[in-house]
N, C-alpha and C. Protein backbone atom coordinates (compact mmCIF):
# COMPACT_ATOMS: atom_id res chain seq x y z
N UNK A 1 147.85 199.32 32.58
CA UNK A 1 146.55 199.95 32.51
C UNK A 1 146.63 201.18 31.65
N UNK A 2 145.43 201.46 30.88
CA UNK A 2 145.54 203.04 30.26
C UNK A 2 145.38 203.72 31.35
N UNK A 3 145.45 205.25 30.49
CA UNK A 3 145.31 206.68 31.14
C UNK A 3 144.23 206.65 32.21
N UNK A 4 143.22 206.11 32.43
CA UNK A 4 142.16 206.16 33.39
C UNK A 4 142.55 205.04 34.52
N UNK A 5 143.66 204.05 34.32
CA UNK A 5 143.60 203.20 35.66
C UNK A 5 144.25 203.78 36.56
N UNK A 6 144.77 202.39 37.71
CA UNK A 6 145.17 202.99 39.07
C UNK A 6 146.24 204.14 39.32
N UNK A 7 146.89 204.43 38.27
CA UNK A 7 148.01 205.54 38.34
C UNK A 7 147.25 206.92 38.31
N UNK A 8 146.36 207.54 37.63
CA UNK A 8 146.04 208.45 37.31
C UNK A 8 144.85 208.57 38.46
N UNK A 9 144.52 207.36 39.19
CA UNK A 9 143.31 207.88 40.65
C UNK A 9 144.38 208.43 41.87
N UNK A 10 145.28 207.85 41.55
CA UNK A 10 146.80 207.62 42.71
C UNK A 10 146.90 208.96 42.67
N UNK A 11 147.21 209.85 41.65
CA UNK A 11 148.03 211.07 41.33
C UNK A 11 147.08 212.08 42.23
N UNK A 12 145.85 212.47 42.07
CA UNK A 12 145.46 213.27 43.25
C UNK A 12 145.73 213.34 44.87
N UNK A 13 145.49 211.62 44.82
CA UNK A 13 145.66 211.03 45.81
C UNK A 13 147.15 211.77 46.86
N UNK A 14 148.13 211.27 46.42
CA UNK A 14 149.23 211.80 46.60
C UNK A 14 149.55 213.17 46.41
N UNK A 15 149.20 214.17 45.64
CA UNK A 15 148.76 215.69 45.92
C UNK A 15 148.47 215.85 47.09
N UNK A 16 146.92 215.48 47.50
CA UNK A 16 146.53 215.71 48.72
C UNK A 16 147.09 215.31 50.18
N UNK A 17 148.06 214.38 50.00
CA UNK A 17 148.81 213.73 51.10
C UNK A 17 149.98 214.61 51.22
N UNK A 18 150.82 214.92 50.09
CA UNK A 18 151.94 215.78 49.93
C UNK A 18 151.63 217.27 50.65
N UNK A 19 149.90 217.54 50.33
CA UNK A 19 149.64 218.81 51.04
C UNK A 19 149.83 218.88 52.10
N UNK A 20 148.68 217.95 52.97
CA UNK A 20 148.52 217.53 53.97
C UNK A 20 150.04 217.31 55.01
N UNK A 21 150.52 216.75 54.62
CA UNK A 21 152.09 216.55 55.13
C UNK A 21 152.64 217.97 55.56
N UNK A 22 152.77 218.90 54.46
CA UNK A 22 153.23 220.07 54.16
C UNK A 22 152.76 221.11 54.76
N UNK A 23 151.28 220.97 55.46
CA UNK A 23 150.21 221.85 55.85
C UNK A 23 150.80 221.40 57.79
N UNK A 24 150.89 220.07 57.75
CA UNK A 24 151.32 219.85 59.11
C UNK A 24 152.67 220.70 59.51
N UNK A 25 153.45 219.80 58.51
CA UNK A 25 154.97 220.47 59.18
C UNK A 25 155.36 221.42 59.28
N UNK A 26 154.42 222.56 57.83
CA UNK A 26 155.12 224.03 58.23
C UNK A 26 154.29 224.39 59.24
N UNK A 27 153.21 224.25 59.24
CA UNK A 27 152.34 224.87 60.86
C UNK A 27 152.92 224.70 62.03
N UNK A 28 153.26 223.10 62.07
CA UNK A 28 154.35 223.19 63.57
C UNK A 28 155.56 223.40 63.82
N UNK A 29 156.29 223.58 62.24
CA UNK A 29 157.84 224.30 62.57
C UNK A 29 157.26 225.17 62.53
N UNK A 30 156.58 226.22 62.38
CA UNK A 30 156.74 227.78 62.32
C UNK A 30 155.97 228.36 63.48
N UNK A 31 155.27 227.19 64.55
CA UNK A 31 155.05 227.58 65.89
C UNK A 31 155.87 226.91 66.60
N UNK A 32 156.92 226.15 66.49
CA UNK A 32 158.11 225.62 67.17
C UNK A 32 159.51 226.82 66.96
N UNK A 33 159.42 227.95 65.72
CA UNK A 33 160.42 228.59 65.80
C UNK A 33 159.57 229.74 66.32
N UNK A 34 158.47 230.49 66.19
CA UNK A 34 157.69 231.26 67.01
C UNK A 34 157.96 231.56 68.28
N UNK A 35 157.93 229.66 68.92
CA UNK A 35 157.47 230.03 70.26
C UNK A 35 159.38 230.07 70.80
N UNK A 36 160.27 230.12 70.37
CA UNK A 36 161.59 230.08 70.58
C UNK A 36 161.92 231.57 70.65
N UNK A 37 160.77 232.74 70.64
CA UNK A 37 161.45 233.83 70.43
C UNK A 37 160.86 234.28 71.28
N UNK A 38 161.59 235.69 71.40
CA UNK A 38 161.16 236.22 72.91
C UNK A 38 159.74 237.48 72.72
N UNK A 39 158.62 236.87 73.51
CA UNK A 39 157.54 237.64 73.32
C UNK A 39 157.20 239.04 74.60
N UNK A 40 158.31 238.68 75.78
CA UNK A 40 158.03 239.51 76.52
C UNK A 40 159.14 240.29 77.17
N UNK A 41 159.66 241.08 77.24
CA UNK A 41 161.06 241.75 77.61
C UNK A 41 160.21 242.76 79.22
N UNK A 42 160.67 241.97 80.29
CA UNK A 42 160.40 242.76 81.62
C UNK A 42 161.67 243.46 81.95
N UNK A 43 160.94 244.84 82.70
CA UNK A 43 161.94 245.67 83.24
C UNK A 43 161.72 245.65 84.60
N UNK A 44 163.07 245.35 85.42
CA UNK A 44 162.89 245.31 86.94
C UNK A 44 163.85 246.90 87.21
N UNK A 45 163.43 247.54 87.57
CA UNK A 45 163.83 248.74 88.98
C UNK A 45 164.81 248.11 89.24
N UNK A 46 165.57 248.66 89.58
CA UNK A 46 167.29 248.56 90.87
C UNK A 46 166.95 249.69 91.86
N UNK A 47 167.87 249.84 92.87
CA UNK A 47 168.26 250.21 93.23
C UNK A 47 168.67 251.87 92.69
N UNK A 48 168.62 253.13 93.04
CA UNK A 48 168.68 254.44 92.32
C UNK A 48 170.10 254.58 91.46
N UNK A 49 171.07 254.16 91.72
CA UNK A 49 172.59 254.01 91.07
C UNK A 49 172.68 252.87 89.97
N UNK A 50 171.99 251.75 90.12
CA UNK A 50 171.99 250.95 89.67
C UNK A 50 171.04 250.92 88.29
N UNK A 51 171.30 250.58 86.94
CA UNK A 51 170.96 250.38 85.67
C UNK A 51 169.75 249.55 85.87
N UNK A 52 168.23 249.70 84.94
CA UNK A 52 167.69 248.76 85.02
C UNK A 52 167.70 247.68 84.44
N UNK A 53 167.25 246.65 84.30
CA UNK A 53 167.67 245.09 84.24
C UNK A 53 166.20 244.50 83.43
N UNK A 54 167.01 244.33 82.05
CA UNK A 54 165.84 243.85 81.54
C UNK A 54 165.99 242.56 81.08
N UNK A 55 165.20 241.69 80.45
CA UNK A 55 164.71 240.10 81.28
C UNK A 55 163.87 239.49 79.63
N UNK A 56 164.17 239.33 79.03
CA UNK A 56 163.36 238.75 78.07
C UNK A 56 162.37 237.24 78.25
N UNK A 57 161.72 237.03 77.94
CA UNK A 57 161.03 235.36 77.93
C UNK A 57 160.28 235.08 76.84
N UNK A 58 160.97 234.06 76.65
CA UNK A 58 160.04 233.56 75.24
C UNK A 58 158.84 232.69 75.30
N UNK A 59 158.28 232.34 74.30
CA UNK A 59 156.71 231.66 74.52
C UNK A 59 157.20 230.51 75.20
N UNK A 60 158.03 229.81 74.71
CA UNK A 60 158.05 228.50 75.59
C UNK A 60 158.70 228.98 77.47
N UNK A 61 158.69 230.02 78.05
CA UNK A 61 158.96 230.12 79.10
C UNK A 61 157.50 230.62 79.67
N UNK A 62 156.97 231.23 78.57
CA UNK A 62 155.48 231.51 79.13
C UNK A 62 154.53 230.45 79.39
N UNK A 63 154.56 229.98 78.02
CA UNK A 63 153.40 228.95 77.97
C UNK A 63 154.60 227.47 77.32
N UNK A 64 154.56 227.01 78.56
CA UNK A 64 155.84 225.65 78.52
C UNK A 64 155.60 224.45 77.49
N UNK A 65 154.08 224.02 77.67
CA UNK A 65 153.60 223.42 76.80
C UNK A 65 153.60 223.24 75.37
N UNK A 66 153.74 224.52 74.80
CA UNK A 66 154.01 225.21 73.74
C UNK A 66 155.08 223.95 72.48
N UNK A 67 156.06 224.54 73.06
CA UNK A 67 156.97 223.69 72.25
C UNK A 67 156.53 222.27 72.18
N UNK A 68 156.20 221.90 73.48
CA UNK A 68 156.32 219.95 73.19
C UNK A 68 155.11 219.97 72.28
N UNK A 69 153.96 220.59 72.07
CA UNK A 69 153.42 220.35 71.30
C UNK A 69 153.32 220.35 69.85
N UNK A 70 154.31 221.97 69.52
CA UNK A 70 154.65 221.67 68.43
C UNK A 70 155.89 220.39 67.55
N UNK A 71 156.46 219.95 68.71
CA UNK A 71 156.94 218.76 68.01
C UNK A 71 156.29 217.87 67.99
N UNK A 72 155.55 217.72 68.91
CA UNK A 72 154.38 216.32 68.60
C UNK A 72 153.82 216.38 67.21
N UNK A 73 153.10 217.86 67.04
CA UNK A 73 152.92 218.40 65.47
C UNK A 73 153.83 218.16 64.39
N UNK A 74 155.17 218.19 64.50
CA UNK A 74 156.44 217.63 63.54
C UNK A 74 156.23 216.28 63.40
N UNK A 75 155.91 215.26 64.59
CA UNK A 75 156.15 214.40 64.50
C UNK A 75 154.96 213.46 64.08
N UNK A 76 153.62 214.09 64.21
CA UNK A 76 152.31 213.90 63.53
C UNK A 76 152.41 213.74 62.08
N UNK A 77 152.96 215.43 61.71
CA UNK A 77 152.95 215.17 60.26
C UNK A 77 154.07 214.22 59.31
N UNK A 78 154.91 214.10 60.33
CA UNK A 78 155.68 212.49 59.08
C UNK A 78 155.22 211.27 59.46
N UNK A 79 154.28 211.31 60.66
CA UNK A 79 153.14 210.02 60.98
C UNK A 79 152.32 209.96 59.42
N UNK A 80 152.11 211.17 59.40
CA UNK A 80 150.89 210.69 58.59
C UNK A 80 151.70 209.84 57.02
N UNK A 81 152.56 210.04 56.46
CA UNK A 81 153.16 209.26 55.50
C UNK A 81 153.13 207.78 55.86
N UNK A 82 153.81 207.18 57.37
CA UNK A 82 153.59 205.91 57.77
C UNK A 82 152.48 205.49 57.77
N UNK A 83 151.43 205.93 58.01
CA UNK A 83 149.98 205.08 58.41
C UNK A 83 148.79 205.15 57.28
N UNK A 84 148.40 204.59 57.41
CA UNK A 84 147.08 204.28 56.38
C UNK A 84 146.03 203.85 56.78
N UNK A 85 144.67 204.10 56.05
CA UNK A 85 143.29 203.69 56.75
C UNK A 85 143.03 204.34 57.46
N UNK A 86 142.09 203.57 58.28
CA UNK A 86 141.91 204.39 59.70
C UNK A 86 142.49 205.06 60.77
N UNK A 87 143.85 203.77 61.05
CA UNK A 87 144.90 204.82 61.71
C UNK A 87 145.48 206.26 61.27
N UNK A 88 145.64 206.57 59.71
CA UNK A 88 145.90 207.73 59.47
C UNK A 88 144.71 208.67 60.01
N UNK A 89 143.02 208.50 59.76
CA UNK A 89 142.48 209.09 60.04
C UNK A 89 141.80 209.83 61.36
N UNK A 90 142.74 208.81 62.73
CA UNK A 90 142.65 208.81 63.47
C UNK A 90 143.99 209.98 63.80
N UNK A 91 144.87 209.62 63.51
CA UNK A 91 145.92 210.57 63.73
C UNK A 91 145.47 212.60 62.88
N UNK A 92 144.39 212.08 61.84
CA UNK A 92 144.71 212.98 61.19
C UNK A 92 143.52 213.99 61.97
N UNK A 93 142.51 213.46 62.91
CA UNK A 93 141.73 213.75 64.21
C UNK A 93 142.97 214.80 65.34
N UNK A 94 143.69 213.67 65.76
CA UNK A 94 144.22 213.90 66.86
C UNK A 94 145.50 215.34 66.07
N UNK A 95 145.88 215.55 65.40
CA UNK A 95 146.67 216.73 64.56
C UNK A 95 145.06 217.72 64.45
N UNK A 96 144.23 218.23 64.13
CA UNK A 96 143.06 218.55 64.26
C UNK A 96 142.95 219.61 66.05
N UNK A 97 143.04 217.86 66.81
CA UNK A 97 143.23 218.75 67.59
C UNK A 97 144.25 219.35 68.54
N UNK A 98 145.42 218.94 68.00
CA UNK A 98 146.72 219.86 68.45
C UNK A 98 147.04 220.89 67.53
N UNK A 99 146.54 220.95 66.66
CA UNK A 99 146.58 222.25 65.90
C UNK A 99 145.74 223.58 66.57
N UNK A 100 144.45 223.32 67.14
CA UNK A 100 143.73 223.92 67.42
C UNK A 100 144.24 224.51 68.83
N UNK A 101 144.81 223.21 69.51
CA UNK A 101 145.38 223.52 71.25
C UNK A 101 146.54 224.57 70.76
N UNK A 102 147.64 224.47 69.44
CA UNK A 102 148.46 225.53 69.13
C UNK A 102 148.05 227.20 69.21
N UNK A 103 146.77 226.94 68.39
CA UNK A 103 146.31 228.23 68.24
C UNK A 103 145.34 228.87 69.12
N UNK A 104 145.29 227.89 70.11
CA UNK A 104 144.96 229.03 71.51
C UNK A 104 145.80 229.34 72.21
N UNK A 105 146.96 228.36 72.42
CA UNK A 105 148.03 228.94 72.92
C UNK A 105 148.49 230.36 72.33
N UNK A 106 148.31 230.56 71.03
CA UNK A 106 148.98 231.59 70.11
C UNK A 106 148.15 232.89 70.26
N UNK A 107 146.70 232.12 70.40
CA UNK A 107 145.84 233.28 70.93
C UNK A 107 145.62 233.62 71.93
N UNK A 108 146.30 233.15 73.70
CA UNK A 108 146.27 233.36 74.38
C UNK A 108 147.25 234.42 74.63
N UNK A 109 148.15 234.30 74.13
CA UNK A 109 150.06 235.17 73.99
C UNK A 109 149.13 236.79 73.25
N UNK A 110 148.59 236.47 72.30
CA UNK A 110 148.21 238.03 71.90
C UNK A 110 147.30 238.87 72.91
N UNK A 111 146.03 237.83 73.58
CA UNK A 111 145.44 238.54 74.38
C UNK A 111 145.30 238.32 76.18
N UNK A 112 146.10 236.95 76.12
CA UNK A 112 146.27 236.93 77.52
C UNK A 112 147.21 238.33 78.34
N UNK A 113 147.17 238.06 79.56
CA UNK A 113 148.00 238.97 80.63
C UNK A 113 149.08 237.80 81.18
N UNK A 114 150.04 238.25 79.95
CA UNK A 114 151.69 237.55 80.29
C UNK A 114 153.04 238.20 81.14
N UNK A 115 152.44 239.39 81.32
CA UNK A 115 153.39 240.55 82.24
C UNK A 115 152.86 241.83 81.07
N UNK A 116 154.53 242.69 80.73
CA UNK A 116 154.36 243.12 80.05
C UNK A 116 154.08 243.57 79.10
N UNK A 117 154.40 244.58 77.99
CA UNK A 117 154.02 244.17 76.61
C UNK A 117 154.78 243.16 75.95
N UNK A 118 153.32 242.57 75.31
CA UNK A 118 153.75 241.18 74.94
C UNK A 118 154.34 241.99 72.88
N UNK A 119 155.20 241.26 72.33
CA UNK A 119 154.81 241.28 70.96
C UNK A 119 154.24 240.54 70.97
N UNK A 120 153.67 241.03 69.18
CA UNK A 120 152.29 240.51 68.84
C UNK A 120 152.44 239.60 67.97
N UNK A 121 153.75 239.81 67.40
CA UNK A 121 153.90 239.11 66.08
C UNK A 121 154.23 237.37 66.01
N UNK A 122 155.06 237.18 67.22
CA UNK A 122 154.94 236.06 68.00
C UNK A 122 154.31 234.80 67.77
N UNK A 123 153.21 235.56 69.07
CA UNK A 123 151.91 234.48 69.19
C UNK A 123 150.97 234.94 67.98
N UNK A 124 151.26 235.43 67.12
CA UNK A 124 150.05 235.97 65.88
C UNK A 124 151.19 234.52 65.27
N UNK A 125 152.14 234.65 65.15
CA UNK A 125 152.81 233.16 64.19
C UNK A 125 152.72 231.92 65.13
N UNK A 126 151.89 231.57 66.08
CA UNK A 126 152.03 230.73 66.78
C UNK A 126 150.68 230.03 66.46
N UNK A 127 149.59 230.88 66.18
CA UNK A 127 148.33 231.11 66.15
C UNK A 127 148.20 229.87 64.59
N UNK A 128 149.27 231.22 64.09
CA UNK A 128 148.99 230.54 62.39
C UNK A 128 149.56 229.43 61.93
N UNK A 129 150.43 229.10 62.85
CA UNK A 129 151.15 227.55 62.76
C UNK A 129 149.99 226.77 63.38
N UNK A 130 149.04 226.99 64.17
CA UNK A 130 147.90 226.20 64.83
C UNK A 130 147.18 226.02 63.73
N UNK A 131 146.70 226.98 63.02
CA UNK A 131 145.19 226.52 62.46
C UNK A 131 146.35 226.02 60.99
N UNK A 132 147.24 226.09 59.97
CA UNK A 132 147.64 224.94 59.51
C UNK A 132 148.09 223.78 59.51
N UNK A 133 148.64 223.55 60.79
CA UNK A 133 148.74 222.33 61.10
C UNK A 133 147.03 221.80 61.36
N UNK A 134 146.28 222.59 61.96
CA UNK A 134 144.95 221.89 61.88
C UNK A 134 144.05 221.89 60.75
N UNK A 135 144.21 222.36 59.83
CA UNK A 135 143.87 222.32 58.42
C UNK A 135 144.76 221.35 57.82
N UNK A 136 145.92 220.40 57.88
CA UNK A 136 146.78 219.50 58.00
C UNK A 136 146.23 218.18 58.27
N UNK A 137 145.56 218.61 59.33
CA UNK A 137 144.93 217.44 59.96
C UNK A 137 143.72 216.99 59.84
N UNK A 138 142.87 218.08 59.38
CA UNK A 138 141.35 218.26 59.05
C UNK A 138 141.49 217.04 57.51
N UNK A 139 142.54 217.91 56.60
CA UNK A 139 142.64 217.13 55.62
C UNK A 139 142.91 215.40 55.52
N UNK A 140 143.45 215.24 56.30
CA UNK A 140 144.07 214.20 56.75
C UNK A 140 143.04 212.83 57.21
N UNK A 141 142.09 213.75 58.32
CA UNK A 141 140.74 212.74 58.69
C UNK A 141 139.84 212.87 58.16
N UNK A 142 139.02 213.75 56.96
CA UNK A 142 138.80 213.73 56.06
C UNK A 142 138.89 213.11 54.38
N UNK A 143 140.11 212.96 54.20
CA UNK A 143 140.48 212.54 52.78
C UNK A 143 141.75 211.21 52.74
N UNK A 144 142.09 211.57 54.26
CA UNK A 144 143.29 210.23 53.90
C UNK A 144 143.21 208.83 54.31
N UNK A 145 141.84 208.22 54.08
CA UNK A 145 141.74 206.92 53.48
C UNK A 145 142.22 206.48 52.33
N UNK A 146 141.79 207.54 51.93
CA UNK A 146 141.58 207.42 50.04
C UNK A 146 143.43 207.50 49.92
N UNK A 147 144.30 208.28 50.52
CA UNK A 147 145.70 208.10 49.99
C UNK A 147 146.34 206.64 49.98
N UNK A 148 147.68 206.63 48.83
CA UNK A 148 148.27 205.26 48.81
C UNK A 148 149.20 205.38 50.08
N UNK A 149 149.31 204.38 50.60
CA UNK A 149 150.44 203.92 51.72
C UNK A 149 151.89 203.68 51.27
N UNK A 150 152.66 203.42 52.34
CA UNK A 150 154.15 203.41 51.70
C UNK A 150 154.13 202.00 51.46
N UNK A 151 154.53 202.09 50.61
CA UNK A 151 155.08 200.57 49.55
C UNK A 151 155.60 199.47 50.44
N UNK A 152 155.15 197.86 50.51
CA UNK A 152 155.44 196.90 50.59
C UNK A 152 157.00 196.79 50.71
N UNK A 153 157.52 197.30 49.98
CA UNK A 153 159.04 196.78 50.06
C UNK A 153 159.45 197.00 51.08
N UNK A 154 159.28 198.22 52.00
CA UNK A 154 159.82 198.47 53.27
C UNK A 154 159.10 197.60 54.19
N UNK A 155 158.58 196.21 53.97
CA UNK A 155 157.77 195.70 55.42
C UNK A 155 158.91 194.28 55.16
N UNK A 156 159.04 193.74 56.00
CA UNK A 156 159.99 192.76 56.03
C UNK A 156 158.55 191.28 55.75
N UNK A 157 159.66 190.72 54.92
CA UNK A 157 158.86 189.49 54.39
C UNK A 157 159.26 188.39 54.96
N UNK A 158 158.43 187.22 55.12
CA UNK A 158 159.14 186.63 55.66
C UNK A 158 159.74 185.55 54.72
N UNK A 159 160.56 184.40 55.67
CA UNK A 159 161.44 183.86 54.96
C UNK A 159 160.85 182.83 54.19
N UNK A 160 161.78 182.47 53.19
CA UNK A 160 161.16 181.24 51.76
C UNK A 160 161.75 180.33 52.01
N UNK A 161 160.78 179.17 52.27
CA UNK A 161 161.60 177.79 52.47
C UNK A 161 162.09 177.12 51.40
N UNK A 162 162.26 177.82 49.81
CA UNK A 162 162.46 176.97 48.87
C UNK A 162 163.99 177.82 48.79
N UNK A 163 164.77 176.73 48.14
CA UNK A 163 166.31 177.55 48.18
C UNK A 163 167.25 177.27 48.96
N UNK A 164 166.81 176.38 49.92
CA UNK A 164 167.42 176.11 51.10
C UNK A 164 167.90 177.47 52.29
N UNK A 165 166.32 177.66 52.63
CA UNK A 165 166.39 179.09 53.34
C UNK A 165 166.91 178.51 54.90
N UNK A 166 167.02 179.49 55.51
CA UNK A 166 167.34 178.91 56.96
C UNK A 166 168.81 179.92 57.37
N UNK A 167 169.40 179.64 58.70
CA UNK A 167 170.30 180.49 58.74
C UNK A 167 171.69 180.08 57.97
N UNK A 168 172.56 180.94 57.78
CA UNK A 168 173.42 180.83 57.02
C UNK A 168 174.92 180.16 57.93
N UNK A 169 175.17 179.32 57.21
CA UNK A 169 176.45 178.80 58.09
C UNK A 169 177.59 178.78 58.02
N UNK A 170 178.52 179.14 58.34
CA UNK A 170 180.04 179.40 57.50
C UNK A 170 180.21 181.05 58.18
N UNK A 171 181.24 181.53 57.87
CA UNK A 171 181.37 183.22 58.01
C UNK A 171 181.97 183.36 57.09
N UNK A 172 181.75 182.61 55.76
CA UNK A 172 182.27 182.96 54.04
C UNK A 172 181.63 184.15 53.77
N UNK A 173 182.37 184.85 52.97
CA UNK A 173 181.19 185.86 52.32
C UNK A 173 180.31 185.20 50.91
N UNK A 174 180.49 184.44 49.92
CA UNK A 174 179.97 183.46 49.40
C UNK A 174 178.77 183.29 49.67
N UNK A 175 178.71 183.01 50.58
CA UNK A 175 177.38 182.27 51.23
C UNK A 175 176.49 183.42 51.87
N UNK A 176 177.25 184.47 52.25
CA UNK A 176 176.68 185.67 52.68
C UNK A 176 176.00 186.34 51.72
N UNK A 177 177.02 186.48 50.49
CA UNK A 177 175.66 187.06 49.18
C UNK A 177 175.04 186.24 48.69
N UNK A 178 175.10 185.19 48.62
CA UNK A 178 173.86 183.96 48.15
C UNK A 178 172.59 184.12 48.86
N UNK A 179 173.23 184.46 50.23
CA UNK A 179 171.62 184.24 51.30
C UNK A 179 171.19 185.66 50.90
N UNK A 180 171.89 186.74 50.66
CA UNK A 180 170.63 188.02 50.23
C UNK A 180 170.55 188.05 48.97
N UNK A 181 171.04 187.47 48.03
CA UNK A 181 170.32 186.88 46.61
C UNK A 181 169.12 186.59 46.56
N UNK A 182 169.35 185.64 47.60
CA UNK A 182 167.61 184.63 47.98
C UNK A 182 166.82 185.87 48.95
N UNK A 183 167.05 186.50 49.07
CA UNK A 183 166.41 187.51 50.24
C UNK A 183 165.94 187.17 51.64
N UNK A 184 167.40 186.62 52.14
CA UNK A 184 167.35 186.26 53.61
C UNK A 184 168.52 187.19 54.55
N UNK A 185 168.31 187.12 55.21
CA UNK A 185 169.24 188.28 56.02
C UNK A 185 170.34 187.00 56.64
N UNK A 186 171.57 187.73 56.01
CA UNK A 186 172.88 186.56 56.04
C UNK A 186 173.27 187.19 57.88
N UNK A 187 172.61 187.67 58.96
CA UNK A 187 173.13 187.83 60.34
C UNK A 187 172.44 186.70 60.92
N UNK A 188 171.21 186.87 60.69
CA UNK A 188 170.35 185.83 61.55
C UNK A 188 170.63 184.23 61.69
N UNK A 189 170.52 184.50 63.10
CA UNK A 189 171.03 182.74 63.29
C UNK A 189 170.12 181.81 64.47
């Protein structure tokens, strides 16, 4: 095809998926390493001789949920490379709204009552891993119909009866590269 056929509609196409991808994963690694840090350091009293005793907790001890969601978010955004059509756009819904559940979590850590002083900086990066992963996802159920899917070659085909397909017999190797010559899988029996 010239300059105007299917390669050159493809090329945006794949921009926007590459974003999209990119918009997921750093949003939920960077509220998966967020919530790994410690947002609240408590001080307990002793005893008058005794040193006080301080106690750190991080977001995922606060708000537990936290983490599993941001890997669901990791694991959303290399979904979205596998799927196509509607299923992508369905996933790219459901990232939408775990992005959003991120960034209340993130906004709950800045203004909820977690004990002490909370840092801010934290759940302010917990926040912002929410709304790109949901801008990730927005993009995603929005625009990713229109992206290309992963290539045919990775789907298993099935077998050709011309060639004398069928399982392979012998435990020669001979016959073992002949049958994936023909593109049959020389285990199956």
């Amino acid at each position: 095809m010239g300059p105007g056929g299917a390669g050159a509609r493809s090329a945006p196409g794949r921009r926007e998926l590459a974003y999209a991808v990119l918009l997921c994963l750093a949003g939920a690694g960077l509220a998966l390493w967020a919530v790994t840090r410690t947002w609240v350091v408590d001080v307990a009293d002793r005893a008058e001789l005794l040193p006080l005793v301080e106690e750190g907790r991080t977001g995922g001890q606060l708000l537990a949920w936290l983490p599993a969601l941001s890997l669901v978010g990791l694991a959303g955004g290399g979904a979205v490379l596998a799927t196509r059509g509607r299923v992508r756009r369905v996933l790219g819904g459901l990232l939408v709204i775990l992005g959003l559940t991120l960034a209340a979590g993130g906004g709950y850590g800045l203004l909820g009552n977690l004990g002490d002083l909370v840092t801010w900086a934290w759940p302010a990066l917990v926040l912002l891993g929410g709304i790109l992963t949901a801008a990730g996802g927005a993009l995603t159920l929005l625009r990713g119909h229109r992206w290309p899917a992963m290539g045919t070659r990775y789907e298993r085909r099935p077998a050709q009866s011309a060639g004398g397909g069928g399982p392979i017999v012998g435990a020669g190797t001979v016959e073992a590269w002949e049958a994936l010559d023909r593109g049959e899988d020389p285990t199956a029996h």
